[in-house]
PDB file of N, CA and C in Angstrom:
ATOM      1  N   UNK A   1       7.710  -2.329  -7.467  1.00  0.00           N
ATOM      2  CA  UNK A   1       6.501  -2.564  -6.692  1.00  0.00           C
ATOM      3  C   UNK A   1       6.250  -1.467  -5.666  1.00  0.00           C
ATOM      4  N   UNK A   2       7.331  -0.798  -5.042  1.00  0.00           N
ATOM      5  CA  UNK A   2       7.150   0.417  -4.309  1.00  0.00           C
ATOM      6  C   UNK A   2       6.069   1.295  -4.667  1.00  0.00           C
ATOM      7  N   UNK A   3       5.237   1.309  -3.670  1.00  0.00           N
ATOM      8  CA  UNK A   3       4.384   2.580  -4.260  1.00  0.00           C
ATOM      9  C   UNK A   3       2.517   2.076  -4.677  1.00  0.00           C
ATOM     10  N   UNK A   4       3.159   0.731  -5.102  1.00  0.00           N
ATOM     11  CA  UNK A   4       1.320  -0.170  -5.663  1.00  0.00           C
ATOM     12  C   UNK A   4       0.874  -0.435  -4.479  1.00  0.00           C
ATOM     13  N   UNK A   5      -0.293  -0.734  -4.748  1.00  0.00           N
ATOM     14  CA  UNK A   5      -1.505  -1.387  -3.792  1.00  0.00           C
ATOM     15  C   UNK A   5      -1.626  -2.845  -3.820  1.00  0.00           C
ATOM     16  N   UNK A   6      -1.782  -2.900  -2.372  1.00  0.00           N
ATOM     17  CA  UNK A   6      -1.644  -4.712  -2.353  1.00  0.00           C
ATOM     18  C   UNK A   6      -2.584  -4.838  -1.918  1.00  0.00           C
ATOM     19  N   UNK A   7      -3.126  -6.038  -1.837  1.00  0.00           N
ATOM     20  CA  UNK A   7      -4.059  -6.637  -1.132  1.00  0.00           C
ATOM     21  C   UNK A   7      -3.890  -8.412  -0.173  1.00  0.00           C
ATOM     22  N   UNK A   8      -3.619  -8.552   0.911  1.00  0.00           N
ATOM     23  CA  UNK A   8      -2.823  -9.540   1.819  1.00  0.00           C
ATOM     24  C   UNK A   8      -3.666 -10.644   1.485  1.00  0.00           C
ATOM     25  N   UNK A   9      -3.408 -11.568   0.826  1.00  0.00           N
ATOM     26  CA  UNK A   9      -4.053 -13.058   0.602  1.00  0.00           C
ATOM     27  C   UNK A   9      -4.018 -13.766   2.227  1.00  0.00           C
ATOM     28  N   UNK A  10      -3.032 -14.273   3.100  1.00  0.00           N
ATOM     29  CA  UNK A  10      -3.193 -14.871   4.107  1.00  0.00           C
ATOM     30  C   UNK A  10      -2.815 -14.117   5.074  1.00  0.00           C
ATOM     31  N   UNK A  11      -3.443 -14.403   6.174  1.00  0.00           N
ATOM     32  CA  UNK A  11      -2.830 -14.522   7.787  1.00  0.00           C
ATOM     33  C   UNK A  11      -4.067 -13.734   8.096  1.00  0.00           C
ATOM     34  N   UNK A  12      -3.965 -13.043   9.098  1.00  0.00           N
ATOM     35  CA  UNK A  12      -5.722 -12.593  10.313  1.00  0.00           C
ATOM     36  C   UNK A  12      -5.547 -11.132   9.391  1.00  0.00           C
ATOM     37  N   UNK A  13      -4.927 -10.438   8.507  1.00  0.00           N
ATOM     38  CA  UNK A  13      -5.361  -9.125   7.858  1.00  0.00           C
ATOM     39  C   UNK A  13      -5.540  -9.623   6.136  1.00  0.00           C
ATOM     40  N   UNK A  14      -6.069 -10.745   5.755  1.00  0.00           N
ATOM     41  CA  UNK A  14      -6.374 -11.258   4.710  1.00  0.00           C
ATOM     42  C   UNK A  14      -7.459 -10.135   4.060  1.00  0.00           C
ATOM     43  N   UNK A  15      -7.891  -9.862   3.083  1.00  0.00           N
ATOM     44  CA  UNK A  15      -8.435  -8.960   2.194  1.00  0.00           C
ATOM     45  C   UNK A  15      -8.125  -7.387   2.355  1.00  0.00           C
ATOM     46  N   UNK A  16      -7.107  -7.314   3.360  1.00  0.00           N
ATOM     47  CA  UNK A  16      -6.913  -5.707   3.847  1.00  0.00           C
ATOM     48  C   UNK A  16      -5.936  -5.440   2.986  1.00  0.00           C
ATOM     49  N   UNK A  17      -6.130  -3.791   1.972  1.00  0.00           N
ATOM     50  CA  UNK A  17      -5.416  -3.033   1.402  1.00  0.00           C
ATOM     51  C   UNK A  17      -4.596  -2.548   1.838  1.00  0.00           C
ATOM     52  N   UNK A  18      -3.205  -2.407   1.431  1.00  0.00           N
ATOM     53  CA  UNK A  18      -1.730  -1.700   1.976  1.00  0.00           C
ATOM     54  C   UNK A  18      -1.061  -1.064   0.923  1.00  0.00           C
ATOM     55  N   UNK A  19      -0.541  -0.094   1.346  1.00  0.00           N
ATOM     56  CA  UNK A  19       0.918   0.279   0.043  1.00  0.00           C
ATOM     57  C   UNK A  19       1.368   0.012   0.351  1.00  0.00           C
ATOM     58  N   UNK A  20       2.569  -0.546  -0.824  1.00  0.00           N
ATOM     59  CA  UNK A  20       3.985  -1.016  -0.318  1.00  0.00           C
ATOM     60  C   UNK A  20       5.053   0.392  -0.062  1.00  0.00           C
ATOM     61  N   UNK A  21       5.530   0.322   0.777  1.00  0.00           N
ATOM     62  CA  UNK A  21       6.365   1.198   1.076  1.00  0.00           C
ATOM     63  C   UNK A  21       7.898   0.578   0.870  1.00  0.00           C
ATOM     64  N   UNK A  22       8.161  -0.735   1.135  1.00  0.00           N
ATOM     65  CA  UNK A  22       9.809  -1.018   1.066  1.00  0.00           C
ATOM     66  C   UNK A  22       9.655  -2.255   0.377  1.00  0.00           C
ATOM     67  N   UNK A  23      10.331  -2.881  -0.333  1.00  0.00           N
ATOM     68  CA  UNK A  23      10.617  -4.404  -0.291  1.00  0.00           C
ATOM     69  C   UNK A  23      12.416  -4.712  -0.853  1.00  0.00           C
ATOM     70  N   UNK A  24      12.445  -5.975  -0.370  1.00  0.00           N
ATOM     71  CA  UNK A  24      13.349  -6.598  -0.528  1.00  0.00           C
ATOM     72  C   UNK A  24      13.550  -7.874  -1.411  1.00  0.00           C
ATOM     73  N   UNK A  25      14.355  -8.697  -1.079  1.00  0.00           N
ATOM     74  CA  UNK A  25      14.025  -9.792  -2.088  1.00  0.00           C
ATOM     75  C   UNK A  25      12.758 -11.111  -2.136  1.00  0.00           C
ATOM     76  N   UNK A  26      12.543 -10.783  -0.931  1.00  0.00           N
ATOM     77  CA  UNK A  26      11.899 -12.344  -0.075  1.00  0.00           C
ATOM     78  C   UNK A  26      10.388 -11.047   0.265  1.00  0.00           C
ATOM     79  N   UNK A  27      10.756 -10.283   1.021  1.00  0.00           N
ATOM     80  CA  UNK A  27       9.625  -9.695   1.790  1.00  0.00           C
ATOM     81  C   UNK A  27       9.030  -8.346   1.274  1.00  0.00           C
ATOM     82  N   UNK A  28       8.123  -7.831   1.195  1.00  0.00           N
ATOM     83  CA  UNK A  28       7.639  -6.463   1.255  1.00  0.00           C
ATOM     84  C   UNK A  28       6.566  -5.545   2.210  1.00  0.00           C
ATOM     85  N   UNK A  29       7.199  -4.640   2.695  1.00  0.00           N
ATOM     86  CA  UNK A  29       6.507  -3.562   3.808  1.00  0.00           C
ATOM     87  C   UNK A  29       5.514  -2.908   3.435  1.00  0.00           C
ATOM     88  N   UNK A  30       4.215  -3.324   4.120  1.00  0.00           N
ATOM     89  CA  UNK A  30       2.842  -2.863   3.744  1.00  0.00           C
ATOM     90  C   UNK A  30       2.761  -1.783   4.891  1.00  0.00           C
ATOM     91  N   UNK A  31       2.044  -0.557   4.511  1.00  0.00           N
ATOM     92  CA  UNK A  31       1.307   0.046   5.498  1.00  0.00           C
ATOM     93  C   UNK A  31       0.303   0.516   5.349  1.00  0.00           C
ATOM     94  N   UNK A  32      -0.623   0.882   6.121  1.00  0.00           N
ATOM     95  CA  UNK A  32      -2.282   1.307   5.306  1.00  0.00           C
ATOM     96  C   UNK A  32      -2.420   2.877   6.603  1.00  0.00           C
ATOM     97  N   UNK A  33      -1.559   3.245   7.560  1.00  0.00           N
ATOM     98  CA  UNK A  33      -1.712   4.896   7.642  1.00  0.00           C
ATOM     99  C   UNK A  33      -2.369   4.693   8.768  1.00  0.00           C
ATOM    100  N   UNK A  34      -2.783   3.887   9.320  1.00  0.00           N
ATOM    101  CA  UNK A  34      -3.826   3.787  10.518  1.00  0.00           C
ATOM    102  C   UNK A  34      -3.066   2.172  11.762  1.00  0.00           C
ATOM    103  N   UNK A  35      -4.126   1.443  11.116  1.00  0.00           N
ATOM    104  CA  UNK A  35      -3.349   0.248  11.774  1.00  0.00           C
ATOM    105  C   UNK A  35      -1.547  -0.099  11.970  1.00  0.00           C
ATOM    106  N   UNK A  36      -1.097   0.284  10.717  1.00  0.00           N
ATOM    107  CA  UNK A  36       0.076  -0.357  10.010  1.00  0.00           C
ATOM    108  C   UNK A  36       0.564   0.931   9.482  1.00  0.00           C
ATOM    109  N   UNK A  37       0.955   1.895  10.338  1.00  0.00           N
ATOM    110  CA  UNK A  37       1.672   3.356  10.242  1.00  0.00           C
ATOM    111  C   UNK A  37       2.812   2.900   9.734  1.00  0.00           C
ATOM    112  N   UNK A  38       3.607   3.877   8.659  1.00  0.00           N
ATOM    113  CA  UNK A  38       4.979   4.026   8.234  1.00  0.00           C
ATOM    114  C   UNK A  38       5.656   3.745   9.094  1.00  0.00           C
ATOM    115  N   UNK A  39       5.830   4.487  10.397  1.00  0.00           N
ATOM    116  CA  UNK A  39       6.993   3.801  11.603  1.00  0.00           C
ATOM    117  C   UNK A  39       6.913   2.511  11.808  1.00  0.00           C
ATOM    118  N   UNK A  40       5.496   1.265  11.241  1.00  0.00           N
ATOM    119  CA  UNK A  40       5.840   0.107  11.570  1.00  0.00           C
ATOM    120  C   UNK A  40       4.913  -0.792  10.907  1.00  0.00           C
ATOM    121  N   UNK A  41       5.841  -0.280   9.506  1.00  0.00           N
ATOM    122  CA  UNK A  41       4.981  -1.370   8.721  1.00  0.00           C
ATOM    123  C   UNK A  41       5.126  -2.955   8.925  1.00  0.00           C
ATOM    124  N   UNK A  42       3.406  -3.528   8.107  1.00  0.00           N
ATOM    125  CA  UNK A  42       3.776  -5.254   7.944  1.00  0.00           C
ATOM    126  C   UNK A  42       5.110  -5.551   7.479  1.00  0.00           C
ATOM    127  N   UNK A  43       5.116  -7.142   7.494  1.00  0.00           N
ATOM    128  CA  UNK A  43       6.384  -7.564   6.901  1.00  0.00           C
ATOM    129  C   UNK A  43       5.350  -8.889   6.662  1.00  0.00           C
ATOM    130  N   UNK A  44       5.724  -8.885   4.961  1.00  0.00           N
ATOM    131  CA  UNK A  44       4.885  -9.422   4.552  1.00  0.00           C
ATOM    132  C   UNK A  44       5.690 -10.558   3.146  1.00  0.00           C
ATOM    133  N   UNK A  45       5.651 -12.037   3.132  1.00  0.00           N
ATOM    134  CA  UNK A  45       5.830 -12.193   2.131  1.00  0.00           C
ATOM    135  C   UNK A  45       5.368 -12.293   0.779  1.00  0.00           C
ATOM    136  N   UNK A  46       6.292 -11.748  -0.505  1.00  0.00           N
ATOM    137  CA  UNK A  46       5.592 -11.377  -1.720  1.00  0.00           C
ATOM    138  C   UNK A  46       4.535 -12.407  -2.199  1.00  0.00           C
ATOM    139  N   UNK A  47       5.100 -13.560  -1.550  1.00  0.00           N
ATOM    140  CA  UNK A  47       3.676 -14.616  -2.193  1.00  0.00           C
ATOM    141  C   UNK A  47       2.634 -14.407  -1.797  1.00  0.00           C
ATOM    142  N   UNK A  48       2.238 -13.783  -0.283  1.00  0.00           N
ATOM    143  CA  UNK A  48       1.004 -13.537   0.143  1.00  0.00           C
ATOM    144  C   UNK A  48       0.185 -12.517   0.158  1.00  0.00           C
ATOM    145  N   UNK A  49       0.370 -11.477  -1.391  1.00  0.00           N
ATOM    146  CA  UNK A  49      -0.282 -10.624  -1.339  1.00  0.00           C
ATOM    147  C   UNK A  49      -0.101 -10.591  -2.856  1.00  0.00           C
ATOM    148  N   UNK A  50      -1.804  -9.319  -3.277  1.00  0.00           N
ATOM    149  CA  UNK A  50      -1.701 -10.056  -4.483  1.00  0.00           C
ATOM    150  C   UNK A  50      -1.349  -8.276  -4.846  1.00  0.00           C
ATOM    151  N   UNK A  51      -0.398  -8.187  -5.908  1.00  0.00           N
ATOM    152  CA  UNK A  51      -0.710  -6.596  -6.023  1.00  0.00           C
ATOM    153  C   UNK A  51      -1.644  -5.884  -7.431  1.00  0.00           C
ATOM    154  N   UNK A  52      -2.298  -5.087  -7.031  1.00  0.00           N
ATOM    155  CA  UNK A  52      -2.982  -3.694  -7.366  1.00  0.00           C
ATOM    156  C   UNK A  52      -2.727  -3.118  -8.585  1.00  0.00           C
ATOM    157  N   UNK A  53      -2.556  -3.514 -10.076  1.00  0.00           N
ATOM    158  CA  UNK A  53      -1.554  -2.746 -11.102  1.00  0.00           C
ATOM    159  C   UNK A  53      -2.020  -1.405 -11.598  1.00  0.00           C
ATOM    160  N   UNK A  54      -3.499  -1.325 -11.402  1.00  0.00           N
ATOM    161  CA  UNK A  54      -4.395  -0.305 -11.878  1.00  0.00           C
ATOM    162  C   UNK A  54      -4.577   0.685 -10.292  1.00  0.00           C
ATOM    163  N   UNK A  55      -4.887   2.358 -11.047  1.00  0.00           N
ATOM    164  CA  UNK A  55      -5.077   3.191 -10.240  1.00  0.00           C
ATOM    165  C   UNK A  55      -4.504   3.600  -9.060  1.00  0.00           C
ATOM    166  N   UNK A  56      -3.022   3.807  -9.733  1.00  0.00           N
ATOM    167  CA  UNK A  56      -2.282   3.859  -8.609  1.00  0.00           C
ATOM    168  C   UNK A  56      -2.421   5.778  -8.049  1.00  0.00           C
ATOM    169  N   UNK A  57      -1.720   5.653  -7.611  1.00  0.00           N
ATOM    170  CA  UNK A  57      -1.668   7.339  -6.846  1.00  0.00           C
ATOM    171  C   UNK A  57      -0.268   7.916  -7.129  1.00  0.00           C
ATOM    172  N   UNK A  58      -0.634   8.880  -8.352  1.00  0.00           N
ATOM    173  CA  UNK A  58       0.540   9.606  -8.668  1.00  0.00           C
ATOM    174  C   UNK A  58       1.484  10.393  -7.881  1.00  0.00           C
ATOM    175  N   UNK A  59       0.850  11.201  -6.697  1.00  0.00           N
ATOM    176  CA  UNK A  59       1.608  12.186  -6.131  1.00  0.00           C
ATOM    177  C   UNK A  59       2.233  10.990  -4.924  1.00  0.00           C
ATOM    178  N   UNK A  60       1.463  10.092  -4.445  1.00  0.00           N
ATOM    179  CA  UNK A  60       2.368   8.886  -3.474  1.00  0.00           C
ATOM    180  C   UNK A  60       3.641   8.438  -4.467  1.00  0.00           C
ATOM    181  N   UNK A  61       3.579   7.581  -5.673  1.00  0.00           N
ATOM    182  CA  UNK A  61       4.537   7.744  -6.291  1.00  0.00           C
ATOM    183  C   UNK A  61       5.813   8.235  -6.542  1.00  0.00           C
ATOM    184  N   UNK A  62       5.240   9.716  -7.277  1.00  0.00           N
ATOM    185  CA  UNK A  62       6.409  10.514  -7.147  1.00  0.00           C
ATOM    186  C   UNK A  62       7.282  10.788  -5.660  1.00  0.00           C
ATOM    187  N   UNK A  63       6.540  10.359  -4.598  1.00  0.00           N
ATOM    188  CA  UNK A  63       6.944  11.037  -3.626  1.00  0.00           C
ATOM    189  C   UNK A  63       8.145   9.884  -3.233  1.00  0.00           C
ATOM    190  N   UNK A  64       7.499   8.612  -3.387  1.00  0.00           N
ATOM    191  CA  UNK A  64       8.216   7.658  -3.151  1.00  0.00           C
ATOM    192  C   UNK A  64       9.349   7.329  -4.256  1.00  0.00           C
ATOM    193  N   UNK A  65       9.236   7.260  -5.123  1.00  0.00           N
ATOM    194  CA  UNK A  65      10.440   7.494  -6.220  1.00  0.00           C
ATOM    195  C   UNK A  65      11.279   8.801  -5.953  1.00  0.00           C
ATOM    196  N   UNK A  66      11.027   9.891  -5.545  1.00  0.00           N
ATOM    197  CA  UNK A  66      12.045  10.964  -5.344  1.00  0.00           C
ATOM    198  C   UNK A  66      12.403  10.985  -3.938  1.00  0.00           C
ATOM    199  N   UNK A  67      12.498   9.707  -3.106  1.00  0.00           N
ATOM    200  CA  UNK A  67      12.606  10.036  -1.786  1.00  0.00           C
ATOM    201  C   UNK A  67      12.009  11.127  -0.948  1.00  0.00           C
ATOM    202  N   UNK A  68      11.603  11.216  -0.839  1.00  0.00           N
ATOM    203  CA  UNK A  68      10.687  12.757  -0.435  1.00  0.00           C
ATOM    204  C   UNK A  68      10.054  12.150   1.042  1.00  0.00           C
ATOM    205  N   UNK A  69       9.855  12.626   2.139  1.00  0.00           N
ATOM    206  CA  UNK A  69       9.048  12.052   3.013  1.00  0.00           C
ATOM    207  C   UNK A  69       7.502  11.936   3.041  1.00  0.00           C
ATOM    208  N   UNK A  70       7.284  10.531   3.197  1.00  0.00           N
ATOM    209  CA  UNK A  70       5.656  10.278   3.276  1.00  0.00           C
ATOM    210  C   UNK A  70       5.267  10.420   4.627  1.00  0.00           C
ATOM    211  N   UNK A  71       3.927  11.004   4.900  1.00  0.00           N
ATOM    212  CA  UNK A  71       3.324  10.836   6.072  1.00  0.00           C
ATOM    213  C   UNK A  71       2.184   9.805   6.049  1.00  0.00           C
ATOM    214  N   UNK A  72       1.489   9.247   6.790  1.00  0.00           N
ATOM    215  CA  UNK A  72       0.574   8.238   7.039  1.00  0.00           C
ATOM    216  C   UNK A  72      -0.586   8.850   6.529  1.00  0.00           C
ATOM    217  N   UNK A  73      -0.971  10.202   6.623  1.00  0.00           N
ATOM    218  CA  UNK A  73      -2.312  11.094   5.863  1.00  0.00           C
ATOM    219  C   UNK A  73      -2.032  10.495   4.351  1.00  0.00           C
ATOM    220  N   UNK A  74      -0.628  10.854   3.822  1.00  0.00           N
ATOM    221  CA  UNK A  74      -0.887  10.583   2.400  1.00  0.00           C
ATOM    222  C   UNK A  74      -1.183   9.190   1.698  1.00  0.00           C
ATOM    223  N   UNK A  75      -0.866   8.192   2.851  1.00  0.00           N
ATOM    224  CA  UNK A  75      -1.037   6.867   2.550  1.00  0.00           C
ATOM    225  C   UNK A  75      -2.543   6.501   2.320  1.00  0.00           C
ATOM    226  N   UNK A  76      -3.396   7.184   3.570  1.00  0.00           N
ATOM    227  CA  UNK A  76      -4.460   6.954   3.891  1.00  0.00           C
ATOM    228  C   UNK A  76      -5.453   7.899   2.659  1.00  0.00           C
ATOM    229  N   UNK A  77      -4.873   8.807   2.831  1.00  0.00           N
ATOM    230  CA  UNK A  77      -5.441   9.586   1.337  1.00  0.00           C
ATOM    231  C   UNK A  77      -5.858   8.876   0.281  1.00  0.00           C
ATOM    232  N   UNK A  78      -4.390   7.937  -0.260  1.00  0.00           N
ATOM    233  CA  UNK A  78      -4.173   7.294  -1.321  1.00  0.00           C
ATOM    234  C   UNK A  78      -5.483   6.267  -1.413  1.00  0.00           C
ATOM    235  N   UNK A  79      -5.259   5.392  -0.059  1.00  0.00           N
ATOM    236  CA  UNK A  79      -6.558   4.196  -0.121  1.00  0.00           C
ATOM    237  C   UNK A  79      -7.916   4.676  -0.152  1.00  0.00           C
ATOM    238  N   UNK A  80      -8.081   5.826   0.176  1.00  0.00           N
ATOM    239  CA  UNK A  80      -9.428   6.285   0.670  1.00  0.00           C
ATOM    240  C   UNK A  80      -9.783   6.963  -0.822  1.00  0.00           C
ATOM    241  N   UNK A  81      -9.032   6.966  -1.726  1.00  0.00           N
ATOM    242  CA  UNK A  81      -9.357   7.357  -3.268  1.00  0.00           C
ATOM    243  C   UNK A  81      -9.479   6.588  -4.244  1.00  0.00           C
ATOM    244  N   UNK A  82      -8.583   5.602  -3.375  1.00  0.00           N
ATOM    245  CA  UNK A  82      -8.813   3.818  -4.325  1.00  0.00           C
ATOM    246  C   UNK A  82     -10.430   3.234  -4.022  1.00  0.00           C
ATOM    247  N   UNK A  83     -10.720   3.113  -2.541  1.00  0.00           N
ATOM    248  CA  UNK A  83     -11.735   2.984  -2.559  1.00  0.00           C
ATOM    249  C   UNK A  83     -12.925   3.258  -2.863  1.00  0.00           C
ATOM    250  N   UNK A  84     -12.789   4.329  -2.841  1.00  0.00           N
ATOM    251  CA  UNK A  84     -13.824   5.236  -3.482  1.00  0.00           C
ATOM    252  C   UNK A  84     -14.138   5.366  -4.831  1.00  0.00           C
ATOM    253  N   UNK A  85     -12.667   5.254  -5.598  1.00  0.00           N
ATOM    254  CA  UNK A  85     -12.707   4.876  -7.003  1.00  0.00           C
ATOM    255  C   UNK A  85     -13.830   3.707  -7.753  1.00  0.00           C
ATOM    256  N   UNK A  86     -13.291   2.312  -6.746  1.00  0.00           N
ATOM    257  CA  UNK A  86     -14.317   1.220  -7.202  1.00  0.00           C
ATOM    258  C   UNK A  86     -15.396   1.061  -6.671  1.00  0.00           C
ATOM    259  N   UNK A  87     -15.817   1.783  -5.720  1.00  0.00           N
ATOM    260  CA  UNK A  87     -17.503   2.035  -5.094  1.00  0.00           C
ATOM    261  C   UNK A  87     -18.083   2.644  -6.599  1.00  0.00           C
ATOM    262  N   UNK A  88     -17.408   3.502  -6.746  1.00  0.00           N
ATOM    263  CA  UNK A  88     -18.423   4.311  -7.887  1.00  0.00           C
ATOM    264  C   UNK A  88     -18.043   4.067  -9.435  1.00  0.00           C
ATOM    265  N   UNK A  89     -17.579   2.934  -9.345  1.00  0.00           N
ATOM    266  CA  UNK A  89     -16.916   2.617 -10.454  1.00  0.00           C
ATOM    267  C   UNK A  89     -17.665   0.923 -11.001  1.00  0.00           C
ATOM    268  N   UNK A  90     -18.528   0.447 -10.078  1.00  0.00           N
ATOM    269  CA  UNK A  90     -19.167  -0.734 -10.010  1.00  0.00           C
ATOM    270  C   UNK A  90     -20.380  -0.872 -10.577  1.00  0.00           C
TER     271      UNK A  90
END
């Protein structure tokens, strides 16, 4: 799941887009680069978000599969191409 796009079903950031950056067994760490910077992502449980399987972001990916350091630009990059994707894709 590292790496997909979620989208938060409950609590006060309900319909807001995140990548997952970490998860565990119970929980997974959303951040979206702005609100919810890498230094402090959500903590979020997996039931309450729905995830993203399509159009993911290759170079976030790789970056996150090869350990490599992410910055919050590339996160924000990522969403701001997703979005844009289904604006013009509708």
């Amino acid at each position: 799941m590292i790496g997909m796009f979620a989208i938060s079903l409950a609590g006060h950031d309900k319909n807001q887009m995140y990548v997952i950056i970490e998860q565990d067994a119970e929980y997974v760490y959303l951040a979206d680069g702005r609100l919810r910077p890498i230094e402090k992502p959500k903590k979020k449980k997996q039931k309450h978000i729905q995830l993203i399987k399509t159009g993911l972001d290759e170079d976030l990916m790789k970056k996150l599969s090869d350990k490599q350091i992410i910055f919050n630009e590339d996160i924000r990059r990522a969403l701001k191409h997703r979005t844009n994707k289904e604006v013009t894709h509708v």
